[in-house]
Every structure is written in C-alpha cells, then in structure tokens.
PDB file of N, CA and C in Angstrom:
ATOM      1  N   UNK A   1      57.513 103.763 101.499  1.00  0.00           N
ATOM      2  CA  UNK A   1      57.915 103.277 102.817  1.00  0.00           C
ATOM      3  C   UNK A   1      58.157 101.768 102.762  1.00  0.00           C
ATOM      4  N   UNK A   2      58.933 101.208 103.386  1.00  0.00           N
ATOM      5  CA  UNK A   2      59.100 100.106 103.547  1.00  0.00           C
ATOM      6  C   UNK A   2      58.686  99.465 104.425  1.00  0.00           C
ATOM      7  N   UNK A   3      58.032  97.987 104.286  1.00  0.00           N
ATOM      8  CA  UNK A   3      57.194  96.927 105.302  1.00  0.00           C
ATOM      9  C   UNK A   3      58.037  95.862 105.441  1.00  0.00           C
ATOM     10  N   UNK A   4      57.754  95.143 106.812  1.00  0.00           N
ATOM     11  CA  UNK A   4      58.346  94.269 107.330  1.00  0.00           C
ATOM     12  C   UNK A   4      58.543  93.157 106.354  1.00  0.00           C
ATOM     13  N   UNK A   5      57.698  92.514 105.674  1.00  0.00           N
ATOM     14  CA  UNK A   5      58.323  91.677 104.392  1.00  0.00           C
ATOM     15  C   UNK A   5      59.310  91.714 103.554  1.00  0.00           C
ATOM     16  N   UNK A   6      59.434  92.876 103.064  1.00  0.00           N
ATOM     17  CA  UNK A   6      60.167  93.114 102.507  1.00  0.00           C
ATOM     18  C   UNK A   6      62.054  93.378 102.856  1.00  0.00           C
ATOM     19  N   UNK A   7      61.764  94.377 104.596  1.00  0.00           N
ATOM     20  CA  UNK A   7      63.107  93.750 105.476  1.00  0.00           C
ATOM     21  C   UNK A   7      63.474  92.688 106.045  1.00  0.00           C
ATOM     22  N   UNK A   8      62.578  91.730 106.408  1.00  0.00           N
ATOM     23  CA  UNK A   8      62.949  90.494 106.172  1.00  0.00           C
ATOM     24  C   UNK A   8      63.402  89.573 104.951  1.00  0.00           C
ATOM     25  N   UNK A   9      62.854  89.876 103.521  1.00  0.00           N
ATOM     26  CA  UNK A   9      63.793  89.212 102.310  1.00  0.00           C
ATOM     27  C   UNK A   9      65.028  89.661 102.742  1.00  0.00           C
ATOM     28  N   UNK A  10      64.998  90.852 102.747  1.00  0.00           N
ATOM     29  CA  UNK A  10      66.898  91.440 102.974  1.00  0.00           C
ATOM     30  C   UNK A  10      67.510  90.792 104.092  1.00  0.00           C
ATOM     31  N   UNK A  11      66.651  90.651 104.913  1.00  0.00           N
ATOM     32  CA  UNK A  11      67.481  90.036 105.752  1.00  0.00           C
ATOM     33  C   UNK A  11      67.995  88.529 106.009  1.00  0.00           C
ATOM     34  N   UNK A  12      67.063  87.652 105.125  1.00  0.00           N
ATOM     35  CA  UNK A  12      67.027  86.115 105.381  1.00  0.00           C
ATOM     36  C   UNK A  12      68.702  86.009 104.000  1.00  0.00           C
ATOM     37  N   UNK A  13      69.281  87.137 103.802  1.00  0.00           N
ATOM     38  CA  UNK A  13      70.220  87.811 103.071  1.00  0.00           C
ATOM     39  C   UNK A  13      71.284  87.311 103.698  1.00  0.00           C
ATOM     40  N   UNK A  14      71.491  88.253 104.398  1.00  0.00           N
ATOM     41  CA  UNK A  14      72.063  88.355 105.900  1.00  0.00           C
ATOM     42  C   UNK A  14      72.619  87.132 107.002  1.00  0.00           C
ATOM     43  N   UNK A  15      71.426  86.621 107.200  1.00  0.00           N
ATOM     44  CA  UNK A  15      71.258  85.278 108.337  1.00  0.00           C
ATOM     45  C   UNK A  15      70.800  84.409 108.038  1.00  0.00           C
ATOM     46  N   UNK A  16      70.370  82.988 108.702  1.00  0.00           N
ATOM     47  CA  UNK A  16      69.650  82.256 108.332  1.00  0.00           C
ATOM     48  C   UNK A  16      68.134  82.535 109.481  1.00  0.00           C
ATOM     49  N   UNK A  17      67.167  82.711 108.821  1.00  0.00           N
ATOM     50  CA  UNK A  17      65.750  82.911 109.542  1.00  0.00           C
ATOM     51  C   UNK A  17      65.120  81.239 109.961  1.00  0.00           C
ATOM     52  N   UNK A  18      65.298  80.743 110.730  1.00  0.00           N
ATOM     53  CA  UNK A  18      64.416  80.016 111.217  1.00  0.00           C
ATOM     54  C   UNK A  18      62.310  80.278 111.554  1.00  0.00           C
ATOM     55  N   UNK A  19      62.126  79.514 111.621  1.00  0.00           N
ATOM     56  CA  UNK A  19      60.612  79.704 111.948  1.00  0.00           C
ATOM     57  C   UNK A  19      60.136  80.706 113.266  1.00  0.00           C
ATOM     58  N   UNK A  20      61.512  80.416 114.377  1.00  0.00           N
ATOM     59  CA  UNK A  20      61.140  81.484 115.253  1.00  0.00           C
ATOM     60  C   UNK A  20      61.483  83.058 115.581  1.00  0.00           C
ATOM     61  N   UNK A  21      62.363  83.245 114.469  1.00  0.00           N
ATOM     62  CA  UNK A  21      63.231  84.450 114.408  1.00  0.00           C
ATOM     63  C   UNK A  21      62.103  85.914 114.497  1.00  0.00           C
ATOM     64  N   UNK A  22      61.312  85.728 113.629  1.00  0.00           N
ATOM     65  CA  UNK A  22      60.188  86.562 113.509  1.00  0.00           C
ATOM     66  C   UNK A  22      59.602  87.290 115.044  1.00  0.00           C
ATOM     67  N   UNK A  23      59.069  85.907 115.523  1.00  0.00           N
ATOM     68  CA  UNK A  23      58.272  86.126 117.163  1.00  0.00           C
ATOM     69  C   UNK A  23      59.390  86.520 117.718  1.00  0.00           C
ATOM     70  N   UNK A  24      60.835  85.908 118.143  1.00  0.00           N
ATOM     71  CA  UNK A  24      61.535  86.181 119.124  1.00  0.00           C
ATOM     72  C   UNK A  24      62.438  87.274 118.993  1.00  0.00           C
ATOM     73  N   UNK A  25      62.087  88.101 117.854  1.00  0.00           N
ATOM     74  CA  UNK A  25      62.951  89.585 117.936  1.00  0.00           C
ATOM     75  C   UNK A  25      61.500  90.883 117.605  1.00  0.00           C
ATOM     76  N   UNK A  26      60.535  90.355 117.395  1.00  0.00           N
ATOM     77  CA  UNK A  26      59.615  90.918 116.859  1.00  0.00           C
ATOM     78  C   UNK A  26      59.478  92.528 117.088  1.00  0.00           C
ATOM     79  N   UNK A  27      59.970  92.771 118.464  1.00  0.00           N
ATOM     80  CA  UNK A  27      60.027  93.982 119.106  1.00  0.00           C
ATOM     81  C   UNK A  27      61.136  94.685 118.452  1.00  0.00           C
ATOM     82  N   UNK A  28      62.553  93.738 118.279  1.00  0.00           N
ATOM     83  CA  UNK A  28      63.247  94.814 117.243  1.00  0.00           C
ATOM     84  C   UNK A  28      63.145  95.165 115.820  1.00  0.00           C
ATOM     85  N   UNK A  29      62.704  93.789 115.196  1.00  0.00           N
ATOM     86  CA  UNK A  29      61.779  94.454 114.252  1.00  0.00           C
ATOM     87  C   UNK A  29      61.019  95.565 113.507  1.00  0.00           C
ATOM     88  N   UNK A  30      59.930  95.487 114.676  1.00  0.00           N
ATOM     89  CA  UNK A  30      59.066  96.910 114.631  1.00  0.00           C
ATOM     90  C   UNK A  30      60.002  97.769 114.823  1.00  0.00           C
ATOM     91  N   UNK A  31      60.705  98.106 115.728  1.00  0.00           N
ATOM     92  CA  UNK A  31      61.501  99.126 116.048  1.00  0.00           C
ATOM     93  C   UNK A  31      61.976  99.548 114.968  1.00  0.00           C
ATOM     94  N   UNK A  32      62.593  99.020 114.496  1.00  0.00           N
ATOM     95  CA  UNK A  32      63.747  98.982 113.628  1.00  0.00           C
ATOM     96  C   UNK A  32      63.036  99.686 112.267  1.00  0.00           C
ATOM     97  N   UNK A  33      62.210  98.765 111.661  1.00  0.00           N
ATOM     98  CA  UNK A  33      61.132  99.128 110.896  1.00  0.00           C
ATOM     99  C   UNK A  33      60.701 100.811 110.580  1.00  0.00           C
ATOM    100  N   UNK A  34      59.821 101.094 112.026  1.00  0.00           N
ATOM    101  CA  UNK A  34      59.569 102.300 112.480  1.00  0.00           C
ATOM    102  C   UNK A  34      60.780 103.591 112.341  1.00  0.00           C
ATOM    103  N   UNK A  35      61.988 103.030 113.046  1.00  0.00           N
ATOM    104  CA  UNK A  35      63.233 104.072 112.858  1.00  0.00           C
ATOM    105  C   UNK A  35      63.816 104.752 111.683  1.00  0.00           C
ATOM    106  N   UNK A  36      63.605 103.527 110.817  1.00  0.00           N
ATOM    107  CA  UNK A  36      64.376 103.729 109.243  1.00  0.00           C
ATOM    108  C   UNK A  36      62.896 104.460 108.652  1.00  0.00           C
ATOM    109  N   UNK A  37      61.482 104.137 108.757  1.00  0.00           N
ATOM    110  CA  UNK A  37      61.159 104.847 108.341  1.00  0.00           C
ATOM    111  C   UNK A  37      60.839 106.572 108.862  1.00  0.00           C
ATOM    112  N   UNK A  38      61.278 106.875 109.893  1.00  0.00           N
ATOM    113  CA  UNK A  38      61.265 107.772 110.753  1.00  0.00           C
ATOM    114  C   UNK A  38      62.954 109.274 109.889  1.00  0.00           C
ATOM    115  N   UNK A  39      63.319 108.053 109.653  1.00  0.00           N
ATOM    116  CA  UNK A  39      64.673 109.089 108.885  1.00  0.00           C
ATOM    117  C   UNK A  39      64.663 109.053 107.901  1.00  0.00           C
ATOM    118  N   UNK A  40      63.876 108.375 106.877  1.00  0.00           N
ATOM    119  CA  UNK A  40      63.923 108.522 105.420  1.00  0.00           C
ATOM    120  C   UNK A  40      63.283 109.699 104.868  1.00  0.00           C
ATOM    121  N   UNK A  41      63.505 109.501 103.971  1.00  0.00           N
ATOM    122  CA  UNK A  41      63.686 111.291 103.006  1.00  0.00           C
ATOM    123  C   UNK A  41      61.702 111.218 102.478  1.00  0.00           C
ATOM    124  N   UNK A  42      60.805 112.093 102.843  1.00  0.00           N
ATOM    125  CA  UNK A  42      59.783 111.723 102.091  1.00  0.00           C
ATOM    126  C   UNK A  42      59.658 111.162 100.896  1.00  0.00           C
ATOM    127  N   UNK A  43      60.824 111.523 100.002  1.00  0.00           N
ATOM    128  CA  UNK A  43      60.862 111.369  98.662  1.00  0.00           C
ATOM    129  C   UNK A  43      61.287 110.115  98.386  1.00  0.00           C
ATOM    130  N   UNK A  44      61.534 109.453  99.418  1.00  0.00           N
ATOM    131  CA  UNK A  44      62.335 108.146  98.906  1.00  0.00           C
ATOM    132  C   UNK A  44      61.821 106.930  98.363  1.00  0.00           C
ATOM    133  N   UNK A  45      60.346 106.877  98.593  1.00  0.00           N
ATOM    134  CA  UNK A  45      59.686 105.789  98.516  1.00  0.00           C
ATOM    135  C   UNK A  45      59.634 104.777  98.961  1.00  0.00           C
ATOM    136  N   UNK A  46      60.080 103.729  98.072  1.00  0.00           N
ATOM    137  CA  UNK A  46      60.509 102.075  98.335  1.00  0.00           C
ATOM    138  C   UNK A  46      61.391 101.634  98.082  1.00  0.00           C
ATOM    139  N   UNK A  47      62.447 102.593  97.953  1.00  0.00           N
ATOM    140  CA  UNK A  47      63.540 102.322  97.669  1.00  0.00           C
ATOM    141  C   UNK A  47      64.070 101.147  98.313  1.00  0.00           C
ATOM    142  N   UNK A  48      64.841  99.893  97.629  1.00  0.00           N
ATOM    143  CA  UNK A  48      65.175  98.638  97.767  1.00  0.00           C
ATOM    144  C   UNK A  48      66.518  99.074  99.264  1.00  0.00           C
ATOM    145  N   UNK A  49      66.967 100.239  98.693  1.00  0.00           N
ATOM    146  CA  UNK A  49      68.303 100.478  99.643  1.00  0.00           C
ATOM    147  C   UNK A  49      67.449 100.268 101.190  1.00  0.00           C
ATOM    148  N   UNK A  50      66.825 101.559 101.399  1.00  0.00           N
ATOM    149  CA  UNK A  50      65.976 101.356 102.623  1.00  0.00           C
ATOM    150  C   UNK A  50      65.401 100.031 103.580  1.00  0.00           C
ATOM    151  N   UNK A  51      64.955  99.257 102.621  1.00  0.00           N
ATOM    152  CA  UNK A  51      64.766  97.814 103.144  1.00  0.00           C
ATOM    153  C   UNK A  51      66.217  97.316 103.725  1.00  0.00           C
ATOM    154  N   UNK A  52      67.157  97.276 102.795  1.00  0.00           N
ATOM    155  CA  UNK A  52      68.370  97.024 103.317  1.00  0.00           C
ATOM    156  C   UNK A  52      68.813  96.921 104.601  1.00  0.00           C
ATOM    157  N   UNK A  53      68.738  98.690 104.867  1.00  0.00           N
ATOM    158  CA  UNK A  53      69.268  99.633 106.105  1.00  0.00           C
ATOM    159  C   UNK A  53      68.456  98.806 107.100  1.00  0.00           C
ATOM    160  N   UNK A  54      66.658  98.538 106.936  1.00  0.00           N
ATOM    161  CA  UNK A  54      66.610  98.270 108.046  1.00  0.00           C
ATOM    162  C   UNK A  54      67.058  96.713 108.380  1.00  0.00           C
ATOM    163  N   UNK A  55      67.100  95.735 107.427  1.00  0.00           N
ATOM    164  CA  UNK A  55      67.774  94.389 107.377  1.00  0.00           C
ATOM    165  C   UNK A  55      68.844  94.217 108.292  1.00  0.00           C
ATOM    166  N   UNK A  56      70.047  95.697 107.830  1.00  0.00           N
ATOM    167  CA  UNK A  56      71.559  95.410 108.191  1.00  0.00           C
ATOM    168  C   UNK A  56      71.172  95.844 110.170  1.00  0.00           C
ATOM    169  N   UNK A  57      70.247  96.656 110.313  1.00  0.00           N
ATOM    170  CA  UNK A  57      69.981  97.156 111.297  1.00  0.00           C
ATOM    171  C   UNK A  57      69.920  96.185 112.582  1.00  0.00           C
ATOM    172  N   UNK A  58      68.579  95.561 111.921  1.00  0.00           N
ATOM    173  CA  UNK A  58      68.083  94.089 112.621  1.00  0.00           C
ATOM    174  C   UNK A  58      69.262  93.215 112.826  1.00  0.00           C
ATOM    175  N   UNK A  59      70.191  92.835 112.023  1.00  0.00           N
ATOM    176  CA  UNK A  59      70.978  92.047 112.011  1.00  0.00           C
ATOM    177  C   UNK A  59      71.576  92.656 113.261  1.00  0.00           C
ATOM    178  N   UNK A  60      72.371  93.541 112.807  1.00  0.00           N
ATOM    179  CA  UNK A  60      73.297  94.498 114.193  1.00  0.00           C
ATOM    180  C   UNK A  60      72.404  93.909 115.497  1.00  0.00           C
ATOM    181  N   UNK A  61      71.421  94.675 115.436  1.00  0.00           N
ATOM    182  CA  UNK A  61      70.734  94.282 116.972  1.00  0.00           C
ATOM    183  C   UNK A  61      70.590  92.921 117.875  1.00  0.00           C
ATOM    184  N   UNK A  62      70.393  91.912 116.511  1.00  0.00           N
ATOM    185  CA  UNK A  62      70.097  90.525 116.912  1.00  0.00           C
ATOM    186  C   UNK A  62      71.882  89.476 117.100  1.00  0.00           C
ATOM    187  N   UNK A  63      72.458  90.503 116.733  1.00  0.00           N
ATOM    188  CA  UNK A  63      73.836  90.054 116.689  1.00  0.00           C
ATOM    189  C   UNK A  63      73.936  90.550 117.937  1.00  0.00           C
ATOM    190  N   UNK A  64      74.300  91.559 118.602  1.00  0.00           N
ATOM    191  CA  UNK A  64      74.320  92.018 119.828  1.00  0.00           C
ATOM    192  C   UNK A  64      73.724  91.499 120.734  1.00  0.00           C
ATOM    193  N   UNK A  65      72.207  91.203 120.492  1.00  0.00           N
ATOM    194  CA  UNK A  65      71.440  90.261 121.603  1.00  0.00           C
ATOM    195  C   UNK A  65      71.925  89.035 121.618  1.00  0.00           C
ATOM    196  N   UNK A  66      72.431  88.023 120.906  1.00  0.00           N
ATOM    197  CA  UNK A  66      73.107  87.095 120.948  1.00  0.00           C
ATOM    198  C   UNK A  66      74.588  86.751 121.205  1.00  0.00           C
ATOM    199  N   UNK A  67      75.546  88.121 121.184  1.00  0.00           N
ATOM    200  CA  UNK A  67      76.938  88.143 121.803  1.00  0.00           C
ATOM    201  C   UNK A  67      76.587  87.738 123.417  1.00  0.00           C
ATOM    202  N   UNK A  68      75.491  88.192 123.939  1.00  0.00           N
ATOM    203  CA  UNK A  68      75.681  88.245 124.936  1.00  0.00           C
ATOM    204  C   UNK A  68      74.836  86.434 125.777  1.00  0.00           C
ATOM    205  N   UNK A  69      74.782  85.871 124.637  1.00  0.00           N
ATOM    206  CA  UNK A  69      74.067  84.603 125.137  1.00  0.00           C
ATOM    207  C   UNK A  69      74.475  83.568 125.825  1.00  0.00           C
ATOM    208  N   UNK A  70      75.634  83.295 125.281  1.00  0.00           N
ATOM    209  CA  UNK A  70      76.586  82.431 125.329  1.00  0.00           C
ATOM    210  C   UNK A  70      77.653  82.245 126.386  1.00  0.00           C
ATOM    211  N   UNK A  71      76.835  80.754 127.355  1.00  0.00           N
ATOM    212  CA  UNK A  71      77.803  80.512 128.352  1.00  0.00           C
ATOM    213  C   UNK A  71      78.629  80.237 127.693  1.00  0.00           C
ATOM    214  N   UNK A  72      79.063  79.518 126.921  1.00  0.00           N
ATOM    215  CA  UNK A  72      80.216  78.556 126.742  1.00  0.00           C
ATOM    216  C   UNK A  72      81.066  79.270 126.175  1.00  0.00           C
ATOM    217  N   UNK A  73      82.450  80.191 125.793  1.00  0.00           N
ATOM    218  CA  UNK A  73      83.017  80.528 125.215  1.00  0.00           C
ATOM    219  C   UNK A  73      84.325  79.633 124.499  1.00  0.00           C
ATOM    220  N   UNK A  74      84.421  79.023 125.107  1.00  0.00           N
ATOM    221  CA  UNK A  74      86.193  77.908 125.003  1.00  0.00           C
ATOM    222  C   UNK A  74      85.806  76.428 125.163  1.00  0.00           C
ATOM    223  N   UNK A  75      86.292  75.669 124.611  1.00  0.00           N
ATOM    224  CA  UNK A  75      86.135  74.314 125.038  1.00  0.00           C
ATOM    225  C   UNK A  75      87.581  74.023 124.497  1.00  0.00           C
ATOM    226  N   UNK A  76      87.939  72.934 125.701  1.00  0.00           N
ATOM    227  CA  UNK A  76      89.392  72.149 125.370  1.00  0.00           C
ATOM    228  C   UNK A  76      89.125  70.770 125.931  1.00  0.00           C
ATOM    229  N   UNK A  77      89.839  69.449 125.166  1.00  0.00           N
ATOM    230  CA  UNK A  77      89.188  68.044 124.771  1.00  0.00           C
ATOM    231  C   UNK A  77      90.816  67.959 124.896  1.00  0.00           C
ATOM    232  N   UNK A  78      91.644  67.707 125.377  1.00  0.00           N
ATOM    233  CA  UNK A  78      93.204  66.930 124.702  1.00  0.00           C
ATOM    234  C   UNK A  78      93.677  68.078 123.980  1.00  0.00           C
ATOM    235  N   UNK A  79      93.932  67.907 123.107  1.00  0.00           N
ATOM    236  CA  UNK A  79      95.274  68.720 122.133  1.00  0.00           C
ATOM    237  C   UNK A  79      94.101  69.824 121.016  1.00  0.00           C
ATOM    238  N   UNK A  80      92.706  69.460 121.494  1.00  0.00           N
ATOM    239  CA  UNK A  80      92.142  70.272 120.727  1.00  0.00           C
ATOM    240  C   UNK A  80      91.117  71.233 121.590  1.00  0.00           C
ATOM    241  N   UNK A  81      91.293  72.533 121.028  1.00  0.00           N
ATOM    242  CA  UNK A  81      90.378  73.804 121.567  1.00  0.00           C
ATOM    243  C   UNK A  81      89.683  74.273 120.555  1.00  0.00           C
ATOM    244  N   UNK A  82      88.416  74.652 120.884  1.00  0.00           N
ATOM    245  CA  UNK A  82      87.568  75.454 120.536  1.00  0.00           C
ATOM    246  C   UNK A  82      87.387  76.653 121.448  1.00  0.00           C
ATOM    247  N   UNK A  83      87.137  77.758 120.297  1.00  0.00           N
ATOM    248  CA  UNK A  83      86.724  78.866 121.243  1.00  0.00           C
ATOM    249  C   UNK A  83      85.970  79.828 120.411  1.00  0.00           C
ATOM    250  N   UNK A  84      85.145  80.161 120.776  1.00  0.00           N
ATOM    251  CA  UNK A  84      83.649  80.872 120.127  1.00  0.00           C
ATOM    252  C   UNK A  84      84.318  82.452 120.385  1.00  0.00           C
ATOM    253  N   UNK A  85      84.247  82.900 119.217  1.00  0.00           N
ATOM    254  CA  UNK A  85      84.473  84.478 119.307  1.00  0.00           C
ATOM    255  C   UNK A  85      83.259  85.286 118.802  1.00  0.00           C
ATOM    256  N   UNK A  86      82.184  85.660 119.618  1.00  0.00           N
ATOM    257  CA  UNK A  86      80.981  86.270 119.207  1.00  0.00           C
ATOM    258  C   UNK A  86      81.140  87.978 118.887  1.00  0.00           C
ATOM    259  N   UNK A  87      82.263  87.940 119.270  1.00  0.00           N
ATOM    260  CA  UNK A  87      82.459  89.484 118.626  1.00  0.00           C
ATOM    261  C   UNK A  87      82.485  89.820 117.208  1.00  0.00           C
ATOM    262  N   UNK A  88      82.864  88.573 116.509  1.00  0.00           N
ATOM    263  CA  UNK A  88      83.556  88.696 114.734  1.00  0.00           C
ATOM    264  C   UNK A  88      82.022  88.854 114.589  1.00  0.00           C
ATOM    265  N   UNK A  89      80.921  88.391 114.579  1.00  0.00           N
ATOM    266  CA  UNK A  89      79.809  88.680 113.944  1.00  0.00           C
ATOM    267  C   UNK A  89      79.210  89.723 114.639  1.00  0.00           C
ATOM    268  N   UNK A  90      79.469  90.238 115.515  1.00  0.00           N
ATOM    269  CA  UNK A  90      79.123  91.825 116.081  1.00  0.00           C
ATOM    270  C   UNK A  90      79.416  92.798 114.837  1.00  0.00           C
ATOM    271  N   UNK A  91      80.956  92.332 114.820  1.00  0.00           N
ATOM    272  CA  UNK A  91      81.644  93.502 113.766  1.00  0.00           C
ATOM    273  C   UNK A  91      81.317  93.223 112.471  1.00  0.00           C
ATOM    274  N   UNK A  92      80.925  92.244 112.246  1.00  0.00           N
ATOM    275  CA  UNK A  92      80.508  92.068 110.810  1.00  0.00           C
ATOM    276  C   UNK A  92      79.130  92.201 110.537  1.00  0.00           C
ATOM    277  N   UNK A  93      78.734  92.502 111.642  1.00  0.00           N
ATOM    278  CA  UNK A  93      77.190  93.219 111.655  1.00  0.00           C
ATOM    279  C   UNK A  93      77.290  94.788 111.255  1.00  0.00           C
ATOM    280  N   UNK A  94      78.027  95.185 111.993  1.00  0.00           N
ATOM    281  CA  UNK A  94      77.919  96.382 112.307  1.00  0.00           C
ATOM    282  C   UNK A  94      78.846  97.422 111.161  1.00  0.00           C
ATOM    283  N   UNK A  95      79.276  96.162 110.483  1.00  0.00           N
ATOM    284  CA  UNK A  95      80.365  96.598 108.850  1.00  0.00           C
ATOM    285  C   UNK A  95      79.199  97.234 108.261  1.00  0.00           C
ATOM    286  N   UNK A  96      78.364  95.871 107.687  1.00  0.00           N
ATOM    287  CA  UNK A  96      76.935  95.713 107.011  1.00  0.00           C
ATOM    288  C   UNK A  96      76.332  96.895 107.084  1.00  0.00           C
ATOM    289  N   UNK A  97      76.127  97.144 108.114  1.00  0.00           N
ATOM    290  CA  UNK A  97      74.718  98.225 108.229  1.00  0.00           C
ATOM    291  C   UNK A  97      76.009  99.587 108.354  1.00  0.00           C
ATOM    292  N   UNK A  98      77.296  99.725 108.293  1.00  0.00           N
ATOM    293  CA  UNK A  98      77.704 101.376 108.034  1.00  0.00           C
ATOM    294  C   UNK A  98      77.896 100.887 106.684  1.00  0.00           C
ATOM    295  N   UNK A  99      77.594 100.245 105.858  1.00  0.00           N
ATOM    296  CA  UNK A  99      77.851  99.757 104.571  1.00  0.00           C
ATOM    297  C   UNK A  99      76.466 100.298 103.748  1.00  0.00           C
ATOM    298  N   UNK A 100      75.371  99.708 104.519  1.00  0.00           N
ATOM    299  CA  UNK A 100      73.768 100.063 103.743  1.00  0.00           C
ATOM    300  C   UNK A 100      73.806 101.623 104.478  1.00  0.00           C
ATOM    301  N   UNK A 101      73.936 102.142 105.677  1.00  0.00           N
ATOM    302  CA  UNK A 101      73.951 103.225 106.026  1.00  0.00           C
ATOM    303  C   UNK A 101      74.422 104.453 104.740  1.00  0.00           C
ATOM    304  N   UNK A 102      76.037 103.816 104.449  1.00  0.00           N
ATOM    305  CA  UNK A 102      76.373 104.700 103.497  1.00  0.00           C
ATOM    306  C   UNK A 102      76.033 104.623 101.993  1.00  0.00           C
ATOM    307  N   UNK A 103      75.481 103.942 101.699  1.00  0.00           N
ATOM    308  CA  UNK A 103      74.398 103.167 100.343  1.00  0.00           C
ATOM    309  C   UNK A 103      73.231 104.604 100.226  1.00  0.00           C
ATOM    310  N   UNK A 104      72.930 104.507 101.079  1.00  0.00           N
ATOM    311  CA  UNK A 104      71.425 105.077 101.827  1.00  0.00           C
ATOM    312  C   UNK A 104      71.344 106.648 101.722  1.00  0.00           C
ATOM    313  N   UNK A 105      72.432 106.879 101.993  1.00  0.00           N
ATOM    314  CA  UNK A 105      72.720 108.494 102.910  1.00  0.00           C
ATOM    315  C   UNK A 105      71.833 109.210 102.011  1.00  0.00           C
ATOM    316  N   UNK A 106      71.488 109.185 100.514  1.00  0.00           N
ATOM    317  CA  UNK A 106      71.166 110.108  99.561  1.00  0.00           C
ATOM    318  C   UNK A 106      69.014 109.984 100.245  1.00  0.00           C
ATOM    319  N   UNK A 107      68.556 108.774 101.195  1.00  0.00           N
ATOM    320  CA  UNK A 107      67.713 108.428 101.328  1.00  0.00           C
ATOM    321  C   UNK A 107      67.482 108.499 102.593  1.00  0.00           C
ATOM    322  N   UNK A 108      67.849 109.433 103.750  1.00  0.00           N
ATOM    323  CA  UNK A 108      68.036 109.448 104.874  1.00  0.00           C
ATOM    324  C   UNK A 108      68.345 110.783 105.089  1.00  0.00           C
ATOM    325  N   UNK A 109      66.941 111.388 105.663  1.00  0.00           N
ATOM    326  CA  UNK A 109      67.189 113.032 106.429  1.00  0.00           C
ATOM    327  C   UNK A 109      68.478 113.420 106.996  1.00  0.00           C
ATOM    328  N   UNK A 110      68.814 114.458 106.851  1.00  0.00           N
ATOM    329  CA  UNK A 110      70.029 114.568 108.189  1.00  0.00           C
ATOM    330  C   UNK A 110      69.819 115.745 108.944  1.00  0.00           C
ATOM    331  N   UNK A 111      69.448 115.698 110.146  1.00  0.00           N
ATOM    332  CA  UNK A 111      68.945 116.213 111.050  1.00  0.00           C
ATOM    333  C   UNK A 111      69.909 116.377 112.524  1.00  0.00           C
ATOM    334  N   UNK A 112      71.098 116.714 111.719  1.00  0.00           N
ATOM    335  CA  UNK A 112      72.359 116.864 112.420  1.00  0.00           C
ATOM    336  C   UNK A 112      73.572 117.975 112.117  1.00  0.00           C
ATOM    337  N   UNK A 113      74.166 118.125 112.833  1.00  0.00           N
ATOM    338  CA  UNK A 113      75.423 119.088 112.477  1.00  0.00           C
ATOM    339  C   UNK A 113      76.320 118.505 113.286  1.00  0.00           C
ATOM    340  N   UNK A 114      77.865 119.080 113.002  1.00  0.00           N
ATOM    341  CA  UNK A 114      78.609 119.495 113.798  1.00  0.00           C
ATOM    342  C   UNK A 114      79.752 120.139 113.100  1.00  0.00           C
ATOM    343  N   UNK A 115      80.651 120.667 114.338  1.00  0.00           N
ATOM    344  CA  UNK A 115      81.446 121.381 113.826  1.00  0.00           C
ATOM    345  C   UNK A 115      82.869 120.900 113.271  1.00  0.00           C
ATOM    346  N   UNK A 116      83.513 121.493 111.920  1.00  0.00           N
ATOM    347  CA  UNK A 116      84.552 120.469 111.296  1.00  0.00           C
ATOM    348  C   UNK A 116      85.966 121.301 111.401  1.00  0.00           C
ATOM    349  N   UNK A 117      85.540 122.273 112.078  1.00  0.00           N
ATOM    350  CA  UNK A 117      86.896 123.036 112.781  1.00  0.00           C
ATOM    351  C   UNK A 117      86.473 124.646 113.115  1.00  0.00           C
ATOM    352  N   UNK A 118      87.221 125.401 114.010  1.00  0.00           N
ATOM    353  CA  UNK A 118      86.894 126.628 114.919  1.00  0.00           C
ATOM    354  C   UNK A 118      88.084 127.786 113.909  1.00  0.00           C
TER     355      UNK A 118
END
C-alpha cells in the first residue's frame, strides 16, 4: 500500500510544494490516498506506479481548487496584456493522471462494465 510520503515525493514531481501545501489540501490528500488505495489490486503492493496515480490525482484536484481562485484573469497596461489561462494546467493535470491511470490499469481493480455494442 502506499503512504502519504511517498505520494508526496511524486508529487513535489509534479508541482512545486511549499511549506503550506501539506496543511492546506490535507483533506485531499487523505482522500486521495485512501481512494487509490481502495482500487488497487491486493496484489499490488508498493508499487512505485500507485504512488504516482495518487500524486497525478492530488495534482488534478489541487489544480481544480485553484482554477477557481483567481480574481484576476486579464490585465492590460498600454500595448501590453496579460491574461492568465487556468484551464491549461487543469488539462495538464488531468493529461497526467489519465497518463498514471493508464500506467496503473494492470494495478487497479475493475469493478465495472459496460456494454461495447447490442
């Protein structure tokens, strides 16, 4: 099984971790933590991939909680604009983790169906 230390190396991967990153997502964290180990394969162990998944996971989430932070989107000065596009790191979150997702799959129950034609 994998522990929070260890998804955090993967993740300081990922992002840059400041001193408060820990406390101020802590709840997704655990979550996160808990989930990946909730779908992994008994057999999987410690597999390095797993840490990953939940890394790319966290990221996704904390990327999402932060799209939505941001008064300022645009700034214009004279002949020059800025404009903050918080979506590109949504999607490049969310690359990441269908990236470790599909890394993973051999390490991840599937506890699903559906149908691929009638």
């Amino acid at each position: 099984m994998i522990n929070r230390e260890t998804a955090l190396s993967c993740l300081a991967n990922l992002r840059a971790l400041d001193d408060a990153f820990e406390t101020d997502n802590a709840s997704l964290i655990d979550y996160t933590i808990e989930w990946v180990q909730s779908v992994s394969r008994e057999d999987a162990g410690e597999d390095i991939r797993l840490a990953f998944v939940a890394a790319a996971k966290i990221n996704h989430l904390v990327a999402l909680k932060e799209s939505g932070k941001s008064a300022v989107t645009s700034f214009k000065a004279g002949d020059i604009s800025v404009k903050e596009e918080s979506g590109n790191a949504v999607k490049a979150a969310e690359c990441i983790l269908n990236s470790a997702l599909q890394d993973a799959q051999a390490l991840i129950k599937i506890n699903s169906f559906a149908f691929m034609g009638v």
